[in-house]
N, C-alpha and C. Protein backbone atom coordinates (compact mmCIF):
# COMPACT_ATOMS: atom_id res chain seq x y z
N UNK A 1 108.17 104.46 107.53
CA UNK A 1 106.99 103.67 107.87
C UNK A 1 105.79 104.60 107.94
N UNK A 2 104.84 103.91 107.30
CA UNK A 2 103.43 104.79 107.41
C UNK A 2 102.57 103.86 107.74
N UNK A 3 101.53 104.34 108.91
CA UNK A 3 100.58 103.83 109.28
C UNK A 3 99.52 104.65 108.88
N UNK A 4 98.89 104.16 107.16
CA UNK A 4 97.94 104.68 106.87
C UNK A 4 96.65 105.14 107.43
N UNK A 5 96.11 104.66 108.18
CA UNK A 5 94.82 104.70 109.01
C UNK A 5 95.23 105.21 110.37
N UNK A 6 96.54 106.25 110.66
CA UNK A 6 97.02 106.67 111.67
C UNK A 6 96.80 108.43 111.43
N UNK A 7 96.70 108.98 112.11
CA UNK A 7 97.14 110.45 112.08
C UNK A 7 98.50 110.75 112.42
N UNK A 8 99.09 111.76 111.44
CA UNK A 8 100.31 111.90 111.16
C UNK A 8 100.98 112.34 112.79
N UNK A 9 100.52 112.97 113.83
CA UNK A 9 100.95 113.62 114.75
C UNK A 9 101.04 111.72 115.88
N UNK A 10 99.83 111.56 115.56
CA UNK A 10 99.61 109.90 116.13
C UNK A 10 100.90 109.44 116.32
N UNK A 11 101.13 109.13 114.73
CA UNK A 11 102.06 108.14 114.43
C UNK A 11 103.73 108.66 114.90
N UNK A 12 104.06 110.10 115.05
CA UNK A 12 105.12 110.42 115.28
C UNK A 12 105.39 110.14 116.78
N UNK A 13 104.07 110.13 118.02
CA UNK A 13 104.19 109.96 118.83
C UNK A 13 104.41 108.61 119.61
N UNK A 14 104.01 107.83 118.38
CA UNK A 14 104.65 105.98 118.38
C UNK A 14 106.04 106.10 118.44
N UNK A 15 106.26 106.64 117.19
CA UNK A 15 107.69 106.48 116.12
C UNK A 15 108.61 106.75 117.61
N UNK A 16 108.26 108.04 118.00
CA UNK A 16 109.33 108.19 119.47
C UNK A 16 109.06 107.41 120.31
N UNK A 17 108.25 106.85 120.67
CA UNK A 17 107.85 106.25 121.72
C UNK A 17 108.73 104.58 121.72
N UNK A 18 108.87 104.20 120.10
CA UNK A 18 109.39 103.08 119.99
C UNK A 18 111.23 103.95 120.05
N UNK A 19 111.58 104.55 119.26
CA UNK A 19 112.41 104.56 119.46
C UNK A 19 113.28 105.18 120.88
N UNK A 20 112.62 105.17 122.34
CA UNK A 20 113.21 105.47 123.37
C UNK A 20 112.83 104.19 124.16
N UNK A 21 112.45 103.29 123.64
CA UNK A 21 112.30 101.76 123.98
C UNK A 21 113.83 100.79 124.02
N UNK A 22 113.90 100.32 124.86
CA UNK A 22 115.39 99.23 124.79
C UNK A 22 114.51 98.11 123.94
N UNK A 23 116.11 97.47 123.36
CA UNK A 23 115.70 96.52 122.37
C UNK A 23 115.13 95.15 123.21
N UNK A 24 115.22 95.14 124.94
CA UNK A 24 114.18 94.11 125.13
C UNK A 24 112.94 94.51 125.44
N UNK A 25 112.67 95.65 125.31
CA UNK A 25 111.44 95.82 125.19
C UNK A 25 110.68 96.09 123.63
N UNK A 26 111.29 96.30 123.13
CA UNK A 26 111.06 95.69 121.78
C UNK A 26 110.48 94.34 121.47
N UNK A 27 111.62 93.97 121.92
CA UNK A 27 111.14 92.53 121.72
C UNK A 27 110.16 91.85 122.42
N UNK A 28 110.13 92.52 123.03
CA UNK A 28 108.44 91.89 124.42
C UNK A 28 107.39 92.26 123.51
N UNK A 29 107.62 93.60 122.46
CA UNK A 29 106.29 93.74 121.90
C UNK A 29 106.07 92.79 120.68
N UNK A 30 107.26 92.40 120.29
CA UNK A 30 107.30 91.79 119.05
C UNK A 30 106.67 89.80 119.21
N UNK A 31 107.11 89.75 120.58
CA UNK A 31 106.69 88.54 121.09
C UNK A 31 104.98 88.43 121.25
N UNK A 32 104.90 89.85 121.73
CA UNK A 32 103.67 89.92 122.18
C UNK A 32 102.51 89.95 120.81
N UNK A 33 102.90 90.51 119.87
CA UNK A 33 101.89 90.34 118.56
C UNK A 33 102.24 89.01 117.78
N UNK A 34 103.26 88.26 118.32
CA UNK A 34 103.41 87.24 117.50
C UNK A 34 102.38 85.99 118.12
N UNK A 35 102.48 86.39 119.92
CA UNK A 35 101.67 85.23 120.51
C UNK A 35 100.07 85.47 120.12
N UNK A 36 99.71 87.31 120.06
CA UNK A 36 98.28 87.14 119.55
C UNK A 36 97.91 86.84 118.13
N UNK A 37 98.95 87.09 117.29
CA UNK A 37 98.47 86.00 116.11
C UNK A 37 98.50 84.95 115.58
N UNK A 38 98.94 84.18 116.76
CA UNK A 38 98.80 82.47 117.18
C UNK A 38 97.05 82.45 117.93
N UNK A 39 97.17 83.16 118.80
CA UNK A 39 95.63 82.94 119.09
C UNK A 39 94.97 83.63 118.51
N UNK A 40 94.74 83.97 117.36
CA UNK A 40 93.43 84.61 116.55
C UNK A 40 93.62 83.49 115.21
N UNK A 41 94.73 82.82 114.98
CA UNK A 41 94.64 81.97 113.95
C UNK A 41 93.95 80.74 114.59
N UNK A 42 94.45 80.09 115.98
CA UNK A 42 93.77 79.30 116.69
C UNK A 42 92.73 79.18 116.48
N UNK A 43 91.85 80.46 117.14
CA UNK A 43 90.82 80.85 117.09
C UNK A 43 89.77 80.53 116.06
N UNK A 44 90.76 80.89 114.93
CA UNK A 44 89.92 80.74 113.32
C UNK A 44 89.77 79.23 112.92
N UNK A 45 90.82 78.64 113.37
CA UNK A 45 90.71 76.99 113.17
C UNK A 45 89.87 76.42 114.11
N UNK A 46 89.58 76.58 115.21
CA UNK A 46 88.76 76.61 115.93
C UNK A 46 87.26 76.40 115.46
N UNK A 47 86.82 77.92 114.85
CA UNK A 47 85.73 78.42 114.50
C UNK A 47 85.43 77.12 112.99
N UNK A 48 86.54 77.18 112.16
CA UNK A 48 86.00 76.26 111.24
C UNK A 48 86.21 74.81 111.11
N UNK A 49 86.72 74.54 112.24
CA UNK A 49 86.75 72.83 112.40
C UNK A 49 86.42 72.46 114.26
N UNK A 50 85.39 73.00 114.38
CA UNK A 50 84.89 72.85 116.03
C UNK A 50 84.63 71.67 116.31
N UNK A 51 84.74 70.45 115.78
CA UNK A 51 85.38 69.38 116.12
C UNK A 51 86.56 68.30 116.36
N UNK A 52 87.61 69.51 115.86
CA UNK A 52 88.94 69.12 115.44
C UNK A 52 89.46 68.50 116.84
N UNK A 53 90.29 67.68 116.96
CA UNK A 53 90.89 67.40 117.92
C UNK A 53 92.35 68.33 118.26
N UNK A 54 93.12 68.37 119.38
CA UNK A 54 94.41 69.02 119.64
C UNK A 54 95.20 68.79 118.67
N UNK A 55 94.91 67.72 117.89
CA UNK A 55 96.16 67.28 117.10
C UNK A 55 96.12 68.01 116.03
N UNK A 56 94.97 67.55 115.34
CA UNK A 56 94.57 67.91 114.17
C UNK A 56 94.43 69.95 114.09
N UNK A 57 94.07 70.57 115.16
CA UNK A 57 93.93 72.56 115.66
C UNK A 57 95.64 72.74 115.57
N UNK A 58 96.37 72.03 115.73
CA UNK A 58 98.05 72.24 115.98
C UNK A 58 98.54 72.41 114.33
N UNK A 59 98.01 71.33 113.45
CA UNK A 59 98.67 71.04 112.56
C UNK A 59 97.99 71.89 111.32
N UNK A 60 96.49 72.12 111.61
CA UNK A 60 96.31 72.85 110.46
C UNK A 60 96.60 74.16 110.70
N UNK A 61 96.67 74.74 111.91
CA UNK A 61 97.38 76.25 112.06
C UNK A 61 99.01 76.19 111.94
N UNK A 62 99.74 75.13 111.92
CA UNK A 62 101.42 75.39 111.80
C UNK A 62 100.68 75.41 110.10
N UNK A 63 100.01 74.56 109.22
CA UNK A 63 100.08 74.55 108.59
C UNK A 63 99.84 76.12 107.33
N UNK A 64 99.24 77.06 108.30
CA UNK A 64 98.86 78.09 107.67
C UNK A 64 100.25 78.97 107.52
N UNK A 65 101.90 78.37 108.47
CA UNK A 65 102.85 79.33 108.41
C UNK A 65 104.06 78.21 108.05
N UNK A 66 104.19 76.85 107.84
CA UNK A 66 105.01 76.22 106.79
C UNK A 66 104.04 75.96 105.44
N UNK A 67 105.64 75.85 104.63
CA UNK A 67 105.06 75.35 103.34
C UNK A 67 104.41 74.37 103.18
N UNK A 68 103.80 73.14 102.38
CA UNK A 68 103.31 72.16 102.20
C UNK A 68 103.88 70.62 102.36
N UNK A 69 105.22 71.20 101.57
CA UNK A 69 106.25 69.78 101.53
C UNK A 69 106.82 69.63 103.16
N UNK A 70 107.12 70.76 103.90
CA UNK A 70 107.63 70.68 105.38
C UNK A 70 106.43 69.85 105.97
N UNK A 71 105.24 70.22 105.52
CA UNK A 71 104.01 69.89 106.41
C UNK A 71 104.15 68.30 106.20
N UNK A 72 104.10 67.79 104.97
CA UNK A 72 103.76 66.21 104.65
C UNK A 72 105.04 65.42 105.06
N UNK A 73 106.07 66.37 105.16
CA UNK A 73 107.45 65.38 105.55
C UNK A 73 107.98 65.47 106.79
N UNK A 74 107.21 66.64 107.35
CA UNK A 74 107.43 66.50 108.99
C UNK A 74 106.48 65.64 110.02
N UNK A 75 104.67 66.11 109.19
CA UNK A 75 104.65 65.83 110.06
C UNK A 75 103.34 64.50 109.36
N UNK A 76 103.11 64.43 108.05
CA UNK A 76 102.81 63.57 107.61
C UNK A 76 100.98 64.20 106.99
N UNK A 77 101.08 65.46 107.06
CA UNK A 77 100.02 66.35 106.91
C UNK A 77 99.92 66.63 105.29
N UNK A 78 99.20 66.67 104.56
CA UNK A 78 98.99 67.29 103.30
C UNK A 78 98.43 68.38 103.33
N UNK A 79 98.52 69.56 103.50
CA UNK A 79 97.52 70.90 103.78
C UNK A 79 96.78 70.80 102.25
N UNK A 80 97.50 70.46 101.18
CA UNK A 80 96.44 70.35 99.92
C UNK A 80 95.26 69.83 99.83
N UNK A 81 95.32 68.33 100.74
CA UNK A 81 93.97 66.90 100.63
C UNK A 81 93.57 67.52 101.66
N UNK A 82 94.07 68.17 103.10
CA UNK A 82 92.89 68.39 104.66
C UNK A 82 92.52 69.73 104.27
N UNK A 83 93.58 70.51 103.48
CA UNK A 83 92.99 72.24 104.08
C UNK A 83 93.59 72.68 105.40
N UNK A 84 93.46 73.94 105.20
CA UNK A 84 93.95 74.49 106.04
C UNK A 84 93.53 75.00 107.63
């Protein structure tokens, strides 16, 4: 793994740092960047439909991480005709 925009001494001091981590703490971090890129996608749907209702902020952000056909047959969404 390379973290290009890291300094090499940087990044070794991650690399150990993760690997003297237990795997639930792992996973707390892994939870933890997954919940902030639910709220920065939020966020973005937010920013470009600031009138959207709850319903409509839910469906076009699941819609940015299922496919299209899941979207229209689950939940009756076309991400093609609304966008994303």
């Amino acid at each position: 793994m390379s973290l290009n925009d890291t300094h090499p001494k940087i990044e070794a001091i991650l690399i150990e740092g993760y690997r003297r981590m237990s795997a639930a703490e792992k996973m707390a971090r892994v939870r933890a960047m997954s919940v902030a890129v639910q709220v920065l996608g939020l966020a973005d749907v937010r920013r470009a439909h600031p009138d959207a209702d709850e319903r409509e902020l839910a469906l076009r952000l699941a819609s940015r991480r299922l496919d299209a056909e899941t979207m229209r047959r689950a939940f009756g969404w076309d991400p093609e005709l609304e966008g994303f």
